[in-house]
C-alpha atoms as a PDB file:
ATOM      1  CA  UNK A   1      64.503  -6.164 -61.638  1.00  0.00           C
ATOM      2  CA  UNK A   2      64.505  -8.346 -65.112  1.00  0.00           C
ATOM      3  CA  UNK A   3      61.064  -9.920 -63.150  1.00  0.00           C
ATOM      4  CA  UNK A   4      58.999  -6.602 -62.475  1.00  0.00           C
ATOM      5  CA  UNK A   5      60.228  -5.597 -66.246  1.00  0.00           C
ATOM      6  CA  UNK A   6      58.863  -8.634 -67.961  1.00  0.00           C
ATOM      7  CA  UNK A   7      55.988  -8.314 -65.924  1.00  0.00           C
ATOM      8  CA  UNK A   8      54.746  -4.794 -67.025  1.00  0.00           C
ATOM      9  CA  UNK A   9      55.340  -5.850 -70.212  1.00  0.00           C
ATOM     10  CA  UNK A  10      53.439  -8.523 -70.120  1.00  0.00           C
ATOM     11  CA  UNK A  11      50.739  -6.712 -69.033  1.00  0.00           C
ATOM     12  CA  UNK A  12      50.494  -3.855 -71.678  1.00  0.00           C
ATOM     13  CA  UNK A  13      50.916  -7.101 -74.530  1.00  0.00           C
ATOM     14  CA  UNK A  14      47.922  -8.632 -72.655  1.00  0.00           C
ATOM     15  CA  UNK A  15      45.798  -5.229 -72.439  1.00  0.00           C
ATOM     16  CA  UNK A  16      45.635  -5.276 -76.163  1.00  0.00           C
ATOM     17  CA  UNK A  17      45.425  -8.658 -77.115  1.00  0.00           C
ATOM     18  CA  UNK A  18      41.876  -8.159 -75.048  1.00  0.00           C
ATOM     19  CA  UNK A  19      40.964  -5.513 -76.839  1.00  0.00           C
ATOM     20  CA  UNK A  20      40.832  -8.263 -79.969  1.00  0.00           C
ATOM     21  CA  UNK A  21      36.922 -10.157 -79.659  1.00  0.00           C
ATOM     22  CA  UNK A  22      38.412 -13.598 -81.364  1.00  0.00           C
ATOM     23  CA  UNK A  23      41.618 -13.179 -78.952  1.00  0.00           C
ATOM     24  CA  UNK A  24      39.886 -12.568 -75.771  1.00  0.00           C
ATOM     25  CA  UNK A  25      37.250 -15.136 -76.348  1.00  0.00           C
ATOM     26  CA  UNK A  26      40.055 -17.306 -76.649  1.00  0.00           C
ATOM     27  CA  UNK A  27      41.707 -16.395 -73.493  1.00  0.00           C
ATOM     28  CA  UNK A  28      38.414 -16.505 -71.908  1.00  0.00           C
ATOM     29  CA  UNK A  29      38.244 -19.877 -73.169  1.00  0.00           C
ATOM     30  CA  UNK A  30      41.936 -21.134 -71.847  1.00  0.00           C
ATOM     31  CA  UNK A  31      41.315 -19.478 -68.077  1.00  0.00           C
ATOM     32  CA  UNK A  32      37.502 -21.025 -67.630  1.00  0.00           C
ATOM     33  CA  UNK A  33      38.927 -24.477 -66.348  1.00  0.00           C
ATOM     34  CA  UNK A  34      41.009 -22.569 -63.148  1.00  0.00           C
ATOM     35  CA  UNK A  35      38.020 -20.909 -62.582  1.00  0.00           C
ATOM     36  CA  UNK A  36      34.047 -21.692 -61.147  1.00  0.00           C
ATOM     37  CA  UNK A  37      31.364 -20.528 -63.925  1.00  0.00           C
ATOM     38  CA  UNK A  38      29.625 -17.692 -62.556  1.00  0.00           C
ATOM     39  CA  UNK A  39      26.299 -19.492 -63.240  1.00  0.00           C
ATOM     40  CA  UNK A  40      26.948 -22.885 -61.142  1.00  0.00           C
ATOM     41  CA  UNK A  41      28.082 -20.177 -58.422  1.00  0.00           C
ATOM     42  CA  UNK A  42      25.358 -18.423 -58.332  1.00  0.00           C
ATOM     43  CA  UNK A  43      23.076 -21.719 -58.341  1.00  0.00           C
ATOM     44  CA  UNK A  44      25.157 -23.257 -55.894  1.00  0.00           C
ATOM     45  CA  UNK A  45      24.286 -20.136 -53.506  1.00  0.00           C
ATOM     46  CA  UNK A  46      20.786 -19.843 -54.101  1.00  0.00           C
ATOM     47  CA  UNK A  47      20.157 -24.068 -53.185  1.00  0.00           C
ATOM     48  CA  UNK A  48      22.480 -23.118 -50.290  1.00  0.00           C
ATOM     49  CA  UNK A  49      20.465 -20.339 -49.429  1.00  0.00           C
ATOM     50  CA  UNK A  50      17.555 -22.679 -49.901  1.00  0.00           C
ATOM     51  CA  UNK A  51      18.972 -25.134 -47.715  1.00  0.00           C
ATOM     52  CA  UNK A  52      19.895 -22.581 -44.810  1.00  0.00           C
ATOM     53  CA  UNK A  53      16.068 -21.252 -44.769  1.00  0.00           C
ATOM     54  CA  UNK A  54      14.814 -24.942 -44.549  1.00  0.00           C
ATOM     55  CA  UNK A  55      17.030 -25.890 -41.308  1.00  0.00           C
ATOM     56  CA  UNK A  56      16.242 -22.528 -40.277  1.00  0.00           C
ATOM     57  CA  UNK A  57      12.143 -23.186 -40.675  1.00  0.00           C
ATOM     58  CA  UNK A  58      12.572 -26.583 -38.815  1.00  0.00           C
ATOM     59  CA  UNK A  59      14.500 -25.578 -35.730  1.00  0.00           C
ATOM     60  CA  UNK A  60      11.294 -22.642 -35.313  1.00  0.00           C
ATOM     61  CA  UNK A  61       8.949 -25.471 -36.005  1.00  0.00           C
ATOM     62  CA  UNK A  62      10.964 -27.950 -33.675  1.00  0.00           C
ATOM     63  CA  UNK A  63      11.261 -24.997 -30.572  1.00  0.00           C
ATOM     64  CA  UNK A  64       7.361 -24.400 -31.202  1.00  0.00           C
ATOM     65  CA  UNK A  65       6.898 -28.015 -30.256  1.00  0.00           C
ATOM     66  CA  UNK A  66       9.012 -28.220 -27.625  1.00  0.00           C
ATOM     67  CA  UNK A  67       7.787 -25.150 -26.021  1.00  0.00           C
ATOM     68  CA  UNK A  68       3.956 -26.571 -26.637  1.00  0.00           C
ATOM     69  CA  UNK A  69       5.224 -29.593 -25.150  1.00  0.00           C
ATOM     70  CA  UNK A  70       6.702 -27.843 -22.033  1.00  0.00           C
ATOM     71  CA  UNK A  71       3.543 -25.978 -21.279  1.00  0.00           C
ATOM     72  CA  UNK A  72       1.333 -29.046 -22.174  1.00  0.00           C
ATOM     73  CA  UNK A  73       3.667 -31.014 -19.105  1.00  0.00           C
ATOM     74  CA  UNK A  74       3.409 -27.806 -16.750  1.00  0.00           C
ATOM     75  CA  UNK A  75      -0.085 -27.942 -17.277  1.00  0.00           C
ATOM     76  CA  UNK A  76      -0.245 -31.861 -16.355  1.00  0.00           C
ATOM     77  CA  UNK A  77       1.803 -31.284 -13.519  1.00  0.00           C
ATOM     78  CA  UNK A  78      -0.694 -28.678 -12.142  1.00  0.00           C
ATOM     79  CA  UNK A  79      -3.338 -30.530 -12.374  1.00  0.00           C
ATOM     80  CA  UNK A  80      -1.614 -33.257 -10.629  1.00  0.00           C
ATOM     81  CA  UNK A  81      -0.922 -31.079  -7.847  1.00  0.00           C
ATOM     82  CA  UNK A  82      -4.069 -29.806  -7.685  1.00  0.00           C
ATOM     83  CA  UNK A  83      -5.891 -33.478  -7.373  1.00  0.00           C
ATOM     84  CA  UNK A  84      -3.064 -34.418  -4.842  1.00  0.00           C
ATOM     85  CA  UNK A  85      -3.852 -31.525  -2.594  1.00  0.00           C
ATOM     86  CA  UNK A  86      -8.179 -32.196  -3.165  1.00  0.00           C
ATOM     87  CA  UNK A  87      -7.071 -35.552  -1.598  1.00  0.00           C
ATOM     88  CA  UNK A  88      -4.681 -34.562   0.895  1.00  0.00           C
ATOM     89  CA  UNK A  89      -7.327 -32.279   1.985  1.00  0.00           C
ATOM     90  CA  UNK A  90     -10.703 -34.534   1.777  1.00  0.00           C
ATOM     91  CA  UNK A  91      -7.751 -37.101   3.880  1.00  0.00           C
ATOM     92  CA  UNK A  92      -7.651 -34.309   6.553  1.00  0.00           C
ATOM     93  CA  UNK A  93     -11.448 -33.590   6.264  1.00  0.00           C
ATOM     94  CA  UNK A  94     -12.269 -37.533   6.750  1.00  0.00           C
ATOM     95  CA  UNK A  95      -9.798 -37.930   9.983  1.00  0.00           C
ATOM     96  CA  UNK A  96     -11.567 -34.359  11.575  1.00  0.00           C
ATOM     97  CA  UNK A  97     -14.634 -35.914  10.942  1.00  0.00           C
ATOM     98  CA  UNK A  98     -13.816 -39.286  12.823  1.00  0.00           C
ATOM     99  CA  UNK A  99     -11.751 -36.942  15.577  1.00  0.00           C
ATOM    100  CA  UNK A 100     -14.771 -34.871  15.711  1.00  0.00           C
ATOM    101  CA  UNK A 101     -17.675 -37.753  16.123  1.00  0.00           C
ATOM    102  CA  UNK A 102     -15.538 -39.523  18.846  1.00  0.00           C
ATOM    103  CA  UNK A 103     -15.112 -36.401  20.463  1.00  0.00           C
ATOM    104  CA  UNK A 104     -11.206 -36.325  19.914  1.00  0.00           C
ATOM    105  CA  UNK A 105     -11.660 -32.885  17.875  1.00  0.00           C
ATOM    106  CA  UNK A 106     -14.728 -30.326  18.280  1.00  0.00           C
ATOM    107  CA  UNK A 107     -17.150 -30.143  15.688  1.00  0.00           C
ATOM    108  CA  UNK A 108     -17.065 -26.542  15.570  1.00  0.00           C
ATOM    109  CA  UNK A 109     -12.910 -26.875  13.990  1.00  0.00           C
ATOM    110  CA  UNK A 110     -14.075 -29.305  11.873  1.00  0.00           C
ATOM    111  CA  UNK A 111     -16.951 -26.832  10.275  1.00  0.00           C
ATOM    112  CA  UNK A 112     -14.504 -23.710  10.491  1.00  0.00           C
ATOM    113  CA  UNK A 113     -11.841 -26.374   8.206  1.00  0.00           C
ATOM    114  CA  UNK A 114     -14.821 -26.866   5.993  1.00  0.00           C
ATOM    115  CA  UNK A 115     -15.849 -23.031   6.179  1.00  0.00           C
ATOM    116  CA  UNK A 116     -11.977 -22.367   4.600  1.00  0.00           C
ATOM    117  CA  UNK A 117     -12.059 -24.970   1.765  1.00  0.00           C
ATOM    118  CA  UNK A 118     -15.103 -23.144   0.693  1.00  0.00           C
ATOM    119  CA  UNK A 119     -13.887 -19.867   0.648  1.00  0.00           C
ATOM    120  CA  UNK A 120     -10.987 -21.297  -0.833  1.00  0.00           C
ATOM    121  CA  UNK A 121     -11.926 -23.103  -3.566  1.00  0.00           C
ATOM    122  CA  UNK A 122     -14.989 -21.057  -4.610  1.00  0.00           C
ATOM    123  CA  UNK A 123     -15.689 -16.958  -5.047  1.00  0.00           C
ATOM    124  CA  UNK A 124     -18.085 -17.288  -1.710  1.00  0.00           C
ATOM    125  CA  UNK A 125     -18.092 -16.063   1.824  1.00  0.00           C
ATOM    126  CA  UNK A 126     -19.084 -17.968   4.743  1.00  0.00           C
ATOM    127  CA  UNK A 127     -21.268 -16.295   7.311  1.00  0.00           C
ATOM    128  CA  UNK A 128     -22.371 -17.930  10.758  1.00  0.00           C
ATOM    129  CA  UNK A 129     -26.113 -16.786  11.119  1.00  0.00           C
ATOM    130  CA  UNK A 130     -27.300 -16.807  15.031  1.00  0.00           C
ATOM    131  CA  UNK A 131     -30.778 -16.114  15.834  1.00  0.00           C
ATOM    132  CA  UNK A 132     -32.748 -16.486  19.228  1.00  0.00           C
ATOM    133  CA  UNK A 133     -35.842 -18.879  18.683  1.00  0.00           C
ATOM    134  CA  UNK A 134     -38.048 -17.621  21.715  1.00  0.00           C
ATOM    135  CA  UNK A 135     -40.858 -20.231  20.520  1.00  0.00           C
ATOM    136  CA  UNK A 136     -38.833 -23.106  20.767  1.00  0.00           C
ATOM    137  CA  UNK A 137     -39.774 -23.951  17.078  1.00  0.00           C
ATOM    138  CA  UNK A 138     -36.357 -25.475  16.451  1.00  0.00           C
ATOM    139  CA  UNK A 139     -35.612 -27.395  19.199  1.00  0.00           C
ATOM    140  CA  UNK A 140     -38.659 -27.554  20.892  1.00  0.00           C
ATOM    141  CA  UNK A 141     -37.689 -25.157  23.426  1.00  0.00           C
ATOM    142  CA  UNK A 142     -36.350 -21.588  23.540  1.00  0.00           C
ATOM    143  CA  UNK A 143     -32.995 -21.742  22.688  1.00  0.00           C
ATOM    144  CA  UNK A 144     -30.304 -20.045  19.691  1.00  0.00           C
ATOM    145  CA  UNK A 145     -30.248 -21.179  15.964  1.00  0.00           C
ATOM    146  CA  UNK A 146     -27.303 -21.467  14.109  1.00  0.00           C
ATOM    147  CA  UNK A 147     -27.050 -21.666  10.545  1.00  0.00           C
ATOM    148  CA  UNK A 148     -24.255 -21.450   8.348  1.00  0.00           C
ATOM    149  CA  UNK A 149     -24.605 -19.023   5.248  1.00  0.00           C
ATOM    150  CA  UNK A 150     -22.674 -18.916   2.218  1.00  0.00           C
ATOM    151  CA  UNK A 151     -23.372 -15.872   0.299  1.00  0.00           C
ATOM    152  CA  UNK A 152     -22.593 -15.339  -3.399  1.00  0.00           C
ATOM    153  CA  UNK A 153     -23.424 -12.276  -5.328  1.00  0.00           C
ATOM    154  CA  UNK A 154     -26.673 -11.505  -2.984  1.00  0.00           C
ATOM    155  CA  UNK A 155     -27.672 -15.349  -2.773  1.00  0.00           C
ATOM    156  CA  UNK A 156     -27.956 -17.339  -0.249  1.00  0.00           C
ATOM    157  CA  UNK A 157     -27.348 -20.478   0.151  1.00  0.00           C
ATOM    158  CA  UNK A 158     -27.659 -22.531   3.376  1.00  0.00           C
ATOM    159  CA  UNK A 159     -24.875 -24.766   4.433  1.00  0.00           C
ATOM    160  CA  UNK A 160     -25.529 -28.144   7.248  1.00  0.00           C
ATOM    161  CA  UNK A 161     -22.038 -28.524   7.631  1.00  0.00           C
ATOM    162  CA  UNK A 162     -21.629 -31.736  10.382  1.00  0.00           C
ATOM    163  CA  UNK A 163     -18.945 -34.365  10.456  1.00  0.00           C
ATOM    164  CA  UNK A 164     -21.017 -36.821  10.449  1.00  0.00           C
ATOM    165  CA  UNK A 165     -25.500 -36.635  10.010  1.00  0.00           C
ATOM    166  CA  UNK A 166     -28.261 -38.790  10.732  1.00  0.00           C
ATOM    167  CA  UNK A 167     -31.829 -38.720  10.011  1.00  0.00           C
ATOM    168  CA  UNK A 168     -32.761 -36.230  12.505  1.00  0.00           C
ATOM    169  CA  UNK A 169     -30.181 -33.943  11.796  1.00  0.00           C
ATOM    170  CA  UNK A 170     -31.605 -33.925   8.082  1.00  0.00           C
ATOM    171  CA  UNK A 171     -34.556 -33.130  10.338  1.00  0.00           C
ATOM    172  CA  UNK A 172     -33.537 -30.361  12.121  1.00  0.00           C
ATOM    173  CA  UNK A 173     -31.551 -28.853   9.718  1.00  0.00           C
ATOM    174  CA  UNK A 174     -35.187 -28.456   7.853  1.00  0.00           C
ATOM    175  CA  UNK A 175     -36.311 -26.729  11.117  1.00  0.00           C
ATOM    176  CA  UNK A 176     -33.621 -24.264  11.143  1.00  0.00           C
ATOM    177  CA  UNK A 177     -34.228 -23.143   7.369  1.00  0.00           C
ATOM    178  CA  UNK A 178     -37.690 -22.865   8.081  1.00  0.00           C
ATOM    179  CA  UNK A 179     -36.988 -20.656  11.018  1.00  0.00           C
ATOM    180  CA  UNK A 180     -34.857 -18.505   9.082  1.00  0.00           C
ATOM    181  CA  UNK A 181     -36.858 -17.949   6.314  1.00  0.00           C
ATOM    182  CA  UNK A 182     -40.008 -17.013   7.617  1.00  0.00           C
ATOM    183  CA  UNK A 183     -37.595 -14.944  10.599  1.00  0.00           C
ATOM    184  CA  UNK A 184     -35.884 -12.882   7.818  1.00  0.00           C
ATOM    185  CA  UNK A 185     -38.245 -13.104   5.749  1.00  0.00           C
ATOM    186  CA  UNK A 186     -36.502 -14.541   2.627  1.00  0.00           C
ATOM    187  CA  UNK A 187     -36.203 -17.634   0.774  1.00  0.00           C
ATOM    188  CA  UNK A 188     -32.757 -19.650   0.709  1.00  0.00           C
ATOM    189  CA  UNK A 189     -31.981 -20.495  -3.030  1.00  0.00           C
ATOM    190  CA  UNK A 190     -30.534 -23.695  -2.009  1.00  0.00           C
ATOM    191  CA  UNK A 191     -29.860 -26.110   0.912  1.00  0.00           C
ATOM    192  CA  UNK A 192     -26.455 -28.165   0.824  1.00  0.00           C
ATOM    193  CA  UNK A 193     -25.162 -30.966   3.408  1.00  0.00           C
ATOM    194  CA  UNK A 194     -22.187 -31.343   3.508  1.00  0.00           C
ATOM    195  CA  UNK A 195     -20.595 -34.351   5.508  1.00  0.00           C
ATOM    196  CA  UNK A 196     -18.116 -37.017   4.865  1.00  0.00           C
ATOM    197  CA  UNK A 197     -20.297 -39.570   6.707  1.00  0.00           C
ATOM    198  CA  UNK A 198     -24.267 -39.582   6.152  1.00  0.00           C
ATOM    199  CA  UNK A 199     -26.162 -42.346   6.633  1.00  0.00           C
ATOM    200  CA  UNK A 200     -28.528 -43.545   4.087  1.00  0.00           C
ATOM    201  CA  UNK A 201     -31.249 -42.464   6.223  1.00  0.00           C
ATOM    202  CA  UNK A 202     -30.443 -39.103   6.287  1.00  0.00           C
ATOM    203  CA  UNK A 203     -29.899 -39.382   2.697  1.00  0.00           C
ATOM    204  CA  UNK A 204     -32.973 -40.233   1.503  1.00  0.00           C
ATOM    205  CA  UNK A 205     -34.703 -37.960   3.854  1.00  0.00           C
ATOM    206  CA  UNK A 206     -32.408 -34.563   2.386  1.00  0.00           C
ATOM    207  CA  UNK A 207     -34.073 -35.949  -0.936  1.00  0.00           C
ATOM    208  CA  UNK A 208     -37.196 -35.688  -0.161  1.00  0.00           C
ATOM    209  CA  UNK A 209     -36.639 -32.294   1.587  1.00  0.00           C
ATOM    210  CA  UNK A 210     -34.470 -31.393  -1.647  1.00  0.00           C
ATOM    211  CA  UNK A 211     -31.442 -30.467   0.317  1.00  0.00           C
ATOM    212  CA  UNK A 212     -27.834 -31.490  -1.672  1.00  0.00           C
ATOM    213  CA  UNK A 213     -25.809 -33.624  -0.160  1.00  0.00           C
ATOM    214  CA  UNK A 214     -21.777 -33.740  -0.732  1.00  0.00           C
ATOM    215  CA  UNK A 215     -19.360 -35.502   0.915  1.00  0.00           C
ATOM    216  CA  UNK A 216     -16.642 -32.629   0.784  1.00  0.00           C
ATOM    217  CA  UNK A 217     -16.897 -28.939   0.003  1.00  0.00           C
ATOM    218  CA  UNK A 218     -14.700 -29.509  -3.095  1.00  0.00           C
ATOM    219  CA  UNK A 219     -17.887 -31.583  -4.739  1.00  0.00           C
ATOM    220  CA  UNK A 220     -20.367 -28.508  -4.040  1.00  0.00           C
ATOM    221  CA  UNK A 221     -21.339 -27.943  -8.070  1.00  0.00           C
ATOM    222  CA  UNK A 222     -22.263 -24.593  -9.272  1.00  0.00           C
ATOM    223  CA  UNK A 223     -20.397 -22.383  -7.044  1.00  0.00           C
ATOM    224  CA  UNK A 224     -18.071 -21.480  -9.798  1.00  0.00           C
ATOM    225  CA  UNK A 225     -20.561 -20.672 -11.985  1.00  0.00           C
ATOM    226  CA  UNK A 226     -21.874 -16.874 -12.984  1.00  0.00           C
ATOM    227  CA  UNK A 227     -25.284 -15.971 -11.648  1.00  0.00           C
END
């Protein structure tokens, strides 16, 4: 009870010794050391603040990168996938062509594989055109002409696909565009041959007729292209 007394006491003896300027400055002046100038706070804050935004701008900057760095390795990894399966497939096109020369695999599968790739790989469609020849122009008798087609946005482009060609299927293959121009009446806008295995023969001859020549429908340039 003696405690609380002295207490209140001390208060009210402390209210107006405040109320003196000289005698509060110099209370002021006793207390500062217990407690943490109001000024080194408040600088101490701000550089802490400081210091918060700067870890704060690195860990955006350093999840920017990583992110960048996770799309830049997704992106790798596509393309990776996307050469492995080009070989995996011109693999499979190369053993239907062998298959198909030695008679293991018909030639028509082998075209209709090469038919898909192209549809696959490019914004075409592949059309099988079949016309009688009565005149035996072709073949030199009367007999039906196939040609393969591949149409994109209203062109025409005509397609010797074979798995393997020789000089006189160069040859022919001349024959058959020649038939089906002047038969329909329209001009094809380009000739491709496309074959895994053409001799040099039947190279140089496609040159001269200034037919294309690829060795797998993945190779075919401009099909991606806009008209």
């Amino acid at each position: 009870m003696a405690k609380k007394v002295f207490v209140e006491k001390a208060k009210r003896f402390l209210k107006k010794v405040l109320q003196e300027p000289e005698l509060r400055d110099y209370v002021v002046s006793g207390l500062s050391s217990y407690f943490a100038d109001r000024q080194k706070t408040e600088d101490h804050l701000d550089k802490l603040y400081r210091e918060v935004v700067r870890l704060g701008d690195e860990l955006v900057k350093l999840r920017e990168e990583q992110e960048k760095r996770w799309e830049e390795q997704q992106r790798i990894n596509r393309e990776l996938m996307e050469e492995i399966k080009k070989l995996h497939r011109k693999y499979d096109a190369g053993i239907g062509a062998l298959g198909a020369r030695w008679g293991l695999r018909a030639e028509s599968s082998f075209r209709e594989a090469i038919k898909g790739i192209l549809e696959e790989d490019f914004p075409v469609r592949v059309e099988r055109h079949l016309a009688y020849d009565p005149e035996g122009v072709v073949f030199g008798r009367p007999d039906q002409v196939g040609l393969d087609l591949i149409i994109r946005d209203g062109k025409v482009i005509v397609a010797g696909i074979k798995s393997s060609v020789s000089k006189s299927d160069v040859f022919v293959l001349k024959r058959k565009v020649d038939f089906y121009q002047k038969r329909e009446g329209r001009h094809a806008d380009r000739v491709l041959v496309i074959s895994p295995m053409v001799d040099a023969d039947a190279l140089e001859l496609a040159k001269e007729y200034g037919f294309e020549v690829y060795s797998y429908p993945e190779d075919v340039e401009g099909l991606n292209e806009k008209q």
